[in-house]
Protein backbone atom coordinates (compact mmCIF):
# COMPACT_ATOMS: atom_id res chain seq x y z
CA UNK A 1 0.00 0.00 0.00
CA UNK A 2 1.12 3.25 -0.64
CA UNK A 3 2.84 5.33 1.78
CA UNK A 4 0.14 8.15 1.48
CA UNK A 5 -2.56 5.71 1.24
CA UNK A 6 -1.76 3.74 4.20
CA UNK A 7 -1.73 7.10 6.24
CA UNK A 8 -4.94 7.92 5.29
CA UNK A 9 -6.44 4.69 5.75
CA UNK A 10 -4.92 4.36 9.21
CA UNK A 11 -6.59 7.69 10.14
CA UNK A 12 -9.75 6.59 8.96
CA UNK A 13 -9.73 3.15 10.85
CA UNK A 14 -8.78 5.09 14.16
CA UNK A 15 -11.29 7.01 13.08
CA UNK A 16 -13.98 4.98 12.78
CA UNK A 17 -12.61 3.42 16.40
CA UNK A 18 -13.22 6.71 17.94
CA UNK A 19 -16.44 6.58 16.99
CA UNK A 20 -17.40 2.83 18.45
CA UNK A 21 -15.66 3.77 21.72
CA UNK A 22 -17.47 7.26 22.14
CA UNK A 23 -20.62 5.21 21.03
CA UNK A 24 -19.25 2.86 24.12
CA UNK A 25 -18.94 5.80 26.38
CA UNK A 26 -22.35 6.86 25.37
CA UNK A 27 -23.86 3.42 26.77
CA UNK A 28 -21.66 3.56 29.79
CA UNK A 29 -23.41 7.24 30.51
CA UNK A 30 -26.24 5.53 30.34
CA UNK A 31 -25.51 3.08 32.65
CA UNK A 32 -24.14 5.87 35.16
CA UNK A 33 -27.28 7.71 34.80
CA UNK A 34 -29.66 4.11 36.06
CA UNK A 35 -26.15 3.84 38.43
CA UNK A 36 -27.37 7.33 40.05
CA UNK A 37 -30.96 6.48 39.78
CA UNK A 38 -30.65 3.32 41.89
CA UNK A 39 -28.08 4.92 44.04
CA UNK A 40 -30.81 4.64 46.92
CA UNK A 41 -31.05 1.22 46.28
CA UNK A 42 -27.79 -0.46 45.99
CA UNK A 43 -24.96 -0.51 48.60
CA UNK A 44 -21.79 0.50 48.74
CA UNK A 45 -20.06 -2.64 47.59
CA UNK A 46 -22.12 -2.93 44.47
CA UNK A 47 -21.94 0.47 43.71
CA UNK A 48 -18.28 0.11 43.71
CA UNK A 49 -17.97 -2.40 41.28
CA UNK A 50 -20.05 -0.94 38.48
CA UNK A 51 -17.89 2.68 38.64
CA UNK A 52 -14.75 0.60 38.47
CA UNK A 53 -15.73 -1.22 35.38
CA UNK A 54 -16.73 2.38 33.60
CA UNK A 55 -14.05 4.12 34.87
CA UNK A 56 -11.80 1.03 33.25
CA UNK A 57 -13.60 1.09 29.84
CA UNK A 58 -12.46 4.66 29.73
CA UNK A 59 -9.03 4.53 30.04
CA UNK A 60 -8.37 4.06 26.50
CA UNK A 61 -10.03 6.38 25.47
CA UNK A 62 -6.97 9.34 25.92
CA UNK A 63 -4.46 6.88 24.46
CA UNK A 64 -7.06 6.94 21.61
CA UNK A 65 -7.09 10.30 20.55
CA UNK A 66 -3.62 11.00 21.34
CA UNK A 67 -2.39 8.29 18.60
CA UNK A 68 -5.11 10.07 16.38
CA UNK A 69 -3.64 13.18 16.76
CA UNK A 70 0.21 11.88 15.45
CA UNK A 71 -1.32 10.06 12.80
CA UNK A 72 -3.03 13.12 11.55
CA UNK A 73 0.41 15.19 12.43
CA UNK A 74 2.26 12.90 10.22
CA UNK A 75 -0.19 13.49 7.36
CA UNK A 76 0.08 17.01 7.94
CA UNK A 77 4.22 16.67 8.07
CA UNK A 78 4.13 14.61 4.70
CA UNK A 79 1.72 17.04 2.86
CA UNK A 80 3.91 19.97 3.96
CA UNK A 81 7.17 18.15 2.56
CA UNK A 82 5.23 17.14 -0.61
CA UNK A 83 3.81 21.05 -1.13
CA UNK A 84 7.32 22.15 -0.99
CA UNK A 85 9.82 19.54 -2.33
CA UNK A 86 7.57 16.87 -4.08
CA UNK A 87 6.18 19.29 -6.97
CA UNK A 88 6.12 17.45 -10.44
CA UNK A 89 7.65 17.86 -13.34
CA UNK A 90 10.73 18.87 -11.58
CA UNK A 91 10.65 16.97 -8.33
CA UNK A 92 9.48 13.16 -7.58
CA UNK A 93 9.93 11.83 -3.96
CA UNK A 94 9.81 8.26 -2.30
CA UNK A 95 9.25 7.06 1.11
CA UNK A 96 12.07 5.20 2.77
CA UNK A 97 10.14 3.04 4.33
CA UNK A 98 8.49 1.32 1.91
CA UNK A 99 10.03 2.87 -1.67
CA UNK A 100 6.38 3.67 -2.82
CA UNK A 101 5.47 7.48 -3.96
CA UNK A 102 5.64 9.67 -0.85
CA UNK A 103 2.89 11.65 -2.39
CA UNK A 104 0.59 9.58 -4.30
CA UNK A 105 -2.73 10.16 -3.53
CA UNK A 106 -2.41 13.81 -2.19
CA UNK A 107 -4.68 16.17 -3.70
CA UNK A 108 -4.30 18.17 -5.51
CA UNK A 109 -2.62 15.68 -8.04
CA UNK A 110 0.97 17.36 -9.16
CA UNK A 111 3.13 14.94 -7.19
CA UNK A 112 3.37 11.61 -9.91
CA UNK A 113 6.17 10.76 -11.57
CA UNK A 114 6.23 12.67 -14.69
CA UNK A 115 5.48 10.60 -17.98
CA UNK A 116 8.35 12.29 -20.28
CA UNK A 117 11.44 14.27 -19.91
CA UNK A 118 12.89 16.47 -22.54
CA UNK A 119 16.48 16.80 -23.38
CA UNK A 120 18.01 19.92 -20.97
CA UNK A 121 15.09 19.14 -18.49
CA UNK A 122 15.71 18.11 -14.98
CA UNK A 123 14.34 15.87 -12.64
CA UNK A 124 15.38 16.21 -8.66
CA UNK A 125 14.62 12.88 -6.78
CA UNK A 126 14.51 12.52 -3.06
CA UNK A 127 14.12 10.04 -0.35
CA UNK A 128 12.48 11.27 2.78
CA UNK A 129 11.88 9.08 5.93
CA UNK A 130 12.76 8.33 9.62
CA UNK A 131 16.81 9.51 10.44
CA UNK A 132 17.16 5.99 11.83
CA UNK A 133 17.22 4.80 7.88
CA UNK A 134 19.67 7.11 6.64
CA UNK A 135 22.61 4.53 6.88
CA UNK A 136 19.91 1.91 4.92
CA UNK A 137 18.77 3.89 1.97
CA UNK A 138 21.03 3.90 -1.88
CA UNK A 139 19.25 6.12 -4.24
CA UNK A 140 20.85 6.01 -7.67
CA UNK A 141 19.79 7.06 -11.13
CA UNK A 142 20.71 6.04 -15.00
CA UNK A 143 20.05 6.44 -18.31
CA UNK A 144 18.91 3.65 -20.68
CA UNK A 145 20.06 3.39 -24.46
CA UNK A 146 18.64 2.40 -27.50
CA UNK A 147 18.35 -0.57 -27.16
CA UNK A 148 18.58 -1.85 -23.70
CA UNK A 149 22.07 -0.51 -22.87
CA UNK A 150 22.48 1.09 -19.04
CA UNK A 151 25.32 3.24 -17.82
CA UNK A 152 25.32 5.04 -14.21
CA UNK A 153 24.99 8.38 -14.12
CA UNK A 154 28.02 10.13 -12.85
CA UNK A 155 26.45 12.03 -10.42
CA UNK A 156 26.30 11.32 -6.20
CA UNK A 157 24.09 11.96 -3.87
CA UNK A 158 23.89 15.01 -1.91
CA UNK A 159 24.28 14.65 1.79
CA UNK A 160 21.15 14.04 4.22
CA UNK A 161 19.67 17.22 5.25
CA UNK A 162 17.72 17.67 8.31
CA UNK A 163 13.90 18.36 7.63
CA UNK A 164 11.94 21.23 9.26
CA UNK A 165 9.36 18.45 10.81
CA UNK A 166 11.14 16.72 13.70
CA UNK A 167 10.06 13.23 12.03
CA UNK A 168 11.06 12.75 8.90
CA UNK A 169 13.92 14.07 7.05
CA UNK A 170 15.77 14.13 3.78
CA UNK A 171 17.67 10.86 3.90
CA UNK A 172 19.15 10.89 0.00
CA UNK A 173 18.65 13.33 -3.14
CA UNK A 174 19.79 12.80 -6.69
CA UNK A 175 19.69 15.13 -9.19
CA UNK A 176 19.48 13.77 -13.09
CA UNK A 177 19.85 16.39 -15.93
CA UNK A 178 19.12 14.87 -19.25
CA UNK A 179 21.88 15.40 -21.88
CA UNK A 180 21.23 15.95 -25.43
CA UNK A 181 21.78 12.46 -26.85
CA UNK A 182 19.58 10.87 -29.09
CA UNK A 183 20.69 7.37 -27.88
CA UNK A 184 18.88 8.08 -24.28
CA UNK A 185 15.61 6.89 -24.43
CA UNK A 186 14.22 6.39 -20.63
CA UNK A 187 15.25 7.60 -17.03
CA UNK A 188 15.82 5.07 -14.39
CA UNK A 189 15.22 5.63 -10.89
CA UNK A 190 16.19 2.76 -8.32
CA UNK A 191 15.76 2.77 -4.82
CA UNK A 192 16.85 0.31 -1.82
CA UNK A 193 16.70 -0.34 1.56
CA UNK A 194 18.87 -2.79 3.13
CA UNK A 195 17.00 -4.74 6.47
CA UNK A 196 18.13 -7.61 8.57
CA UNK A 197 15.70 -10.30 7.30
CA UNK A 198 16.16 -10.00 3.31
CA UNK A 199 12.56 -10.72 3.14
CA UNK A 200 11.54 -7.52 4.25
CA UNK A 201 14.16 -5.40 2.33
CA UNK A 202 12.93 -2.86 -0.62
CA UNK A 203 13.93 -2.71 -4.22
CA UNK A 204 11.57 -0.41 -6.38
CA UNK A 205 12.43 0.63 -9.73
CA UNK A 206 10.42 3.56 -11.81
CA UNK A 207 11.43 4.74 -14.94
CA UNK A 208 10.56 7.98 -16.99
CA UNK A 209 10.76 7.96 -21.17
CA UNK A 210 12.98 10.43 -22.82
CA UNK A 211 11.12 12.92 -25.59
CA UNK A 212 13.95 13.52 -27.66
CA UNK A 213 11.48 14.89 -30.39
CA UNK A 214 10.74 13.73 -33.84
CA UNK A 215 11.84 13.91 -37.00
CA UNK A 216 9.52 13.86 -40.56
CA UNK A 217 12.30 13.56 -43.19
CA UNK A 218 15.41 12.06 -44.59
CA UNK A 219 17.56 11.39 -47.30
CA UNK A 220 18.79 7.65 -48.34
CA UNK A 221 20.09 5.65 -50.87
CA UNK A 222 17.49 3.32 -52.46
CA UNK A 223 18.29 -0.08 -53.86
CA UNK A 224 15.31 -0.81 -56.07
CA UNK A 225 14.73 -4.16 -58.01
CA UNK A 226 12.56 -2.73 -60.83
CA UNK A 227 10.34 -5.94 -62.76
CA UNK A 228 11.76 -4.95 -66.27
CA UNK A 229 12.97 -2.06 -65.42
CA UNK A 230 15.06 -2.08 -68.57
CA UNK A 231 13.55 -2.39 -72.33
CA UNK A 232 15.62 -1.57 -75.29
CA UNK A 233 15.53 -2.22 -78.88
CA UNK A 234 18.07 -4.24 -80.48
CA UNK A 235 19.25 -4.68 -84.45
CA UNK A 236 21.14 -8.02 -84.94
CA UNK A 237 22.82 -8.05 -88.35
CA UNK A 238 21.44 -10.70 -90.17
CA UNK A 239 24.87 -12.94 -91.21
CA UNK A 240 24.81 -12.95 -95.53
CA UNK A 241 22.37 -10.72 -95.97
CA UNK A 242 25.10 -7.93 -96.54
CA UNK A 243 23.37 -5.68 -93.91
CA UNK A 244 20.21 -6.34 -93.70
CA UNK A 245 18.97 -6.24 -89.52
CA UNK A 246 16.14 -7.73 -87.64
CA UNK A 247 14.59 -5.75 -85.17
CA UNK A 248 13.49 -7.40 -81.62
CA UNK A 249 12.94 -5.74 -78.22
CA UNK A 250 14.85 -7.34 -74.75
CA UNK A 251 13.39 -6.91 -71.24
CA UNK A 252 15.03 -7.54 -67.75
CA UNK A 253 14.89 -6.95 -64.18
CA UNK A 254 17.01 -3.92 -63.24
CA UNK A 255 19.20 -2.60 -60.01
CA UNK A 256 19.40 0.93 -60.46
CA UNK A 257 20.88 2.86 -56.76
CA UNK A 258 19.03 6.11 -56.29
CA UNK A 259 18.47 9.17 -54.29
CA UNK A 260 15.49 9.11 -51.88
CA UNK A 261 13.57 11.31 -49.63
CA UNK A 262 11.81 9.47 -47.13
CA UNK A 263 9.02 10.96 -45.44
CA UNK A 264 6.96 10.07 -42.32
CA UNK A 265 3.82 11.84 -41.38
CA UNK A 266 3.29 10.53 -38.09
CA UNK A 267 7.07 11.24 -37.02
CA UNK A 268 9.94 9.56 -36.18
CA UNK A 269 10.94 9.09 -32.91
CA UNK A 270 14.64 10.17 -32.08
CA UNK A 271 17.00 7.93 -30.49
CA UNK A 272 15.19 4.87 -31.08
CA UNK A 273 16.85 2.46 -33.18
CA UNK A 274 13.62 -0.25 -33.63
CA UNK A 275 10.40 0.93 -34.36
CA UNK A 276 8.75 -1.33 -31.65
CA UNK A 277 10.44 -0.02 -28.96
CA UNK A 278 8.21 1.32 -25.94
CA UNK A 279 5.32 0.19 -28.41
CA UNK A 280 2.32 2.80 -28.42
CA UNK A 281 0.00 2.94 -31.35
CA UNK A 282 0.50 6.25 -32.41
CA UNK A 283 4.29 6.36 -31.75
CA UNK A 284 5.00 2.70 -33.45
CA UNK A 285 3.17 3.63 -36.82
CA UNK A 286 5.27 6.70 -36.64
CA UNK A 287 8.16 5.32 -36.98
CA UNK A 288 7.43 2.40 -38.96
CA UNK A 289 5.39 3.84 -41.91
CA UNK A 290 6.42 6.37 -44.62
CA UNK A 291 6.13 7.37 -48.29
CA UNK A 292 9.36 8.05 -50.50
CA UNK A 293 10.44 9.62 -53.91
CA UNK A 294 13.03 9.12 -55.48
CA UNK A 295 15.34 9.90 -58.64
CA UNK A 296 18.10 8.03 -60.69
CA UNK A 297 21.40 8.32 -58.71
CA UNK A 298 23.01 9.44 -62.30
CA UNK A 299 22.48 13.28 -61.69
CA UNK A 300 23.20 13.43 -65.61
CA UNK A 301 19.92 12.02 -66.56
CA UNK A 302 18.15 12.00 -62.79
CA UNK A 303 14.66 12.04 -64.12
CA UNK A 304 15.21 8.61 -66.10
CA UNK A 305 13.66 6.85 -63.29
CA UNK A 306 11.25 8.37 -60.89
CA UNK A 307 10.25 6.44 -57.84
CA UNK A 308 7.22 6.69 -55.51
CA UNK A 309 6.54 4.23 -53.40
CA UNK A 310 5.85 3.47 -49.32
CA UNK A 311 8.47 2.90 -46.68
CA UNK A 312 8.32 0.29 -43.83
CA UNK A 313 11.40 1.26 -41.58
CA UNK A 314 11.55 -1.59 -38.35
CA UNK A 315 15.32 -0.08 -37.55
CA UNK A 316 16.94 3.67 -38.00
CA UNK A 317 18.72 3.46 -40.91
CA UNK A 318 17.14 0.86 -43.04
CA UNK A 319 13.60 0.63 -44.54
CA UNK A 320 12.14 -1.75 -47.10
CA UNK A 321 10.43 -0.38 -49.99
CA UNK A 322 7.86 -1.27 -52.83
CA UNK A 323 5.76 1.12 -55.05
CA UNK A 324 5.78 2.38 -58.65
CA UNK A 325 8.79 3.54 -61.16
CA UNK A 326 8.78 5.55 -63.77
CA UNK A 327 11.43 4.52 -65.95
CA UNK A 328 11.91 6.26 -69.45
CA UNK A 329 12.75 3.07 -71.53
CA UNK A 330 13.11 2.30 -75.45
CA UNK A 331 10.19 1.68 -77.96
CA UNK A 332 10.16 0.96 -81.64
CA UNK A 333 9.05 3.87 -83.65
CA UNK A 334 5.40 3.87 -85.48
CA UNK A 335 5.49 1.56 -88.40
CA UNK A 336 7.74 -1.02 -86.81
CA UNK A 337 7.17 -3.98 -84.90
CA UNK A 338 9.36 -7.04 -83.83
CA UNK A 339 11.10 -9.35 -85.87
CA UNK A 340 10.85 -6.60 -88.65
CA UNK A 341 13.77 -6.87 -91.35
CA UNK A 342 15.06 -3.56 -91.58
CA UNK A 343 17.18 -3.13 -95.64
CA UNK A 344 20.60 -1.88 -95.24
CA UNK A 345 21.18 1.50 -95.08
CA UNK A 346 18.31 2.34 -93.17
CA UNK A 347 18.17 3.79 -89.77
CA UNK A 348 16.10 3.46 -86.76
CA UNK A 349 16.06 5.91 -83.77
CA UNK A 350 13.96 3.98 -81.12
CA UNK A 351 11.33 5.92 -79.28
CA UNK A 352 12.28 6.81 -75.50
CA UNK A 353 8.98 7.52 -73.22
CA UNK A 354 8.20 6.62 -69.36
CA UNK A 355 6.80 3.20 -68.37
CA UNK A 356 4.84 2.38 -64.85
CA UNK A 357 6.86 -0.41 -63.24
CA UNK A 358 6.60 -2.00 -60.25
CA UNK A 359 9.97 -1.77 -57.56
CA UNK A 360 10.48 -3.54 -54.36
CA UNK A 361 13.82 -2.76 -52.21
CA UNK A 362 15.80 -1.81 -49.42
CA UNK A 363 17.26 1.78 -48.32
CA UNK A 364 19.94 2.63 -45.99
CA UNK A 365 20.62 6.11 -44.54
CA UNK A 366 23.46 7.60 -42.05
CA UNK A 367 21.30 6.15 -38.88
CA UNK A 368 22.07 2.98 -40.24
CA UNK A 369 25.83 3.84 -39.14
CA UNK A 370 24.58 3.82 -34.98
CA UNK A 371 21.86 0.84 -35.09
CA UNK A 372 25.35 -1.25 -36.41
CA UNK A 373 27.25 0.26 -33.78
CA UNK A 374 25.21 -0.27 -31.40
CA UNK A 375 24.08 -3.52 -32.13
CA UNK A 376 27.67 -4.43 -32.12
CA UNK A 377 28.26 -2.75 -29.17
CA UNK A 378 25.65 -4.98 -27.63
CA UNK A 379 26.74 -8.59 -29.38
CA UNK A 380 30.35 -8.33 -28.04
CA UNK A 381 28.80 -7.18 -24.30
CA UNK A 382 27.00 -10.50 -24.91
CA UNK A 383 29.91 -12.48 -25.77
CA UNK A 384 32.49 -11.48 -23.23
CA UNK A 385 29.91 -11.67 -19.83
């Protein structure tokens, strides 16, 4: 339960016992006032007895309110600490005794964990809890890479300072400034406390995503596999004819490397090197799905092939591709046909003009470049543990 939670829920159940006891004392009244009424009636001895047995049920009563009165002090210590050192976005604390929110459930609600940090932002996390636990408590904070790669941040914990309220104090603070690297993709807070029996020690974990933004464009190199993608006409000499040529047109599948532009209307996450990383709806499509156009990577004739087509991109840095190319190829002219005999000396300029054909292929840009790093990175990790 959390630490806010259980507070309340402890003042409420010594509420409540308030209420059965005073409902007690209200019957014992009672009783006193028949105990007065029969006062001519009863002697001494009996008399006696039934004052000691009220005057015992009320006892507890004073022990009673006065544990109601430092469970409602405590609440009133913890939402004074909260109002000044818990505020979100910039602030998130914990309580050391059991590692749960020290403010969840306070109204009003700007004490949660915020959802995303920016790049530049920074986030101030504290411990607060009994001085008897300062000794107990590690507090530590690091950054997680795209992929799954953790390093510690290289920052320490400030020393314990005292609290105004005489019951719980500052036991540990970290402070975590997010740098501007697109790797970083998520905050990690950890928090312990060490205990005698390990059954009762705490180990929480909360993490916060990095926003490093997104990005609706880039350039690549396309590596298309055009279905015929290249037609010409050809004029094969006809052997003892003395010249004479028969026309025919050839057709084959075609590599041609171009110069894309990739764009993705739903944006592109930063930093992230697979597309199905922290998978959301929105943010997956994003960076999966794209359109692209293209031109030949001959910048003599560029416009000889056009390419539109859609992108599906599961890593940074390489997509696979399909759509439609427009590819100027060669025709014969009007008033030829195949297998035509053509008499020597006569020419034939073949006609050039665009054709639809289908592509299907890969493209690679720079971010390619980091997803192999990294992934390297993490295959050699793998292989010397």
């Amino acid at each position: 339960m959390k630490a806010s939670k259980a507070i309340t829920k402890q003042l409420t159940d010594d509420i409540s016992s308030i209420v059965v006891r005073a409902e007690e004392i209200d019957e014992q009244l009672g009783a006193v006032d028949e105990l007065i009424e029969s006062l001519t009636t009863l002697d001494n001895a009996s008399l006696t007895a039934k004052a000691s047995k009220i005057h015992e049920s009320l006892l507890g009563v004073p022990a009673l309110v006065d544990q109601t009165k430092a469970v409602q002090a405590k609440r009133q210590e913890i939402q004074q600490i909260c109002a000044t050192s818990c505020r979100a976005p910039g602030a998130f604390c914990i309580d050391a005794r059991s590692g749960e929110p020290l403010c969840d459930g306070l109204e009003p609600d700007v004490y949660s964990l915020v959802d995303s940090l920016s790049p530049k932002d920074k986030l101030i996390v504290r411990v607060f809890g009994e001085a008897a636990l300062k000794d107990k408590v590690k507090l530590s904070v690091s950054f997680l890479r795209s992929p799954d790669r953790l390093f510690e941040k290289d920052a320490a914990a400030t020393a314990a300072k005292a609290a105004t309220a005489p019951t719980i104090v500052l036991l540990a603070e970290q402070v975590a400034e997010i740098p501007e690297d697109t790797s970083i993709t998520s905050l990690k807070i950890r928090y312990e406390l060490a205990a005698g029996d390990p059954g009762s020690a705490i180990d929480e974990s909360y993490a916060v995503s990095i926003d490093q933004g997104q990005y609706y464009l880039e350039f690549g190199a396309l590596f298309p596999i055009v279905v015929n993608g290249s037609r010409r006409v050809v004029q094969t000499t006809l052997p003892g004819t003395g010249g004479e040529r028969r026309l025919s047109v050839q057709e084959d599948w075609s590599v041609n490397p171009s110069i894309v532009l990739n764009v993705f209307p739903g944006g592109r996450r930063r930093g992230v090197i697979s597309s199905f990383q922290d998978m959301r709806c929105a943010t997956t499509f994003g960076d999966l799905l794209g359109v692209q156009a293209g031109v030949d990577l001959d910048l003599g004739q560029p416009f000889d092939r056009v390419f539109l087509g859609g992108v599906l991109e599961p890593v940074a840095g390489l997509s696979f591709n399909a759509g439609l190319a427009l590819i100027q190829q060669e025709y014969l002219p009007s008033g030829h046909a195949e297998n035509m005999i053509l008499a020597e000396g006569d020419s034939l300029t073949p006609v050039r003009r665009y054709t639809p054909r289908f592509y299907f292929g890969a493209t690679l840009t720079l971010d390619i470049v980091n997803t192999a790093a990294t992934a390297t990175t993490s295959f050699v990790g793998k292989l010397t543990r």
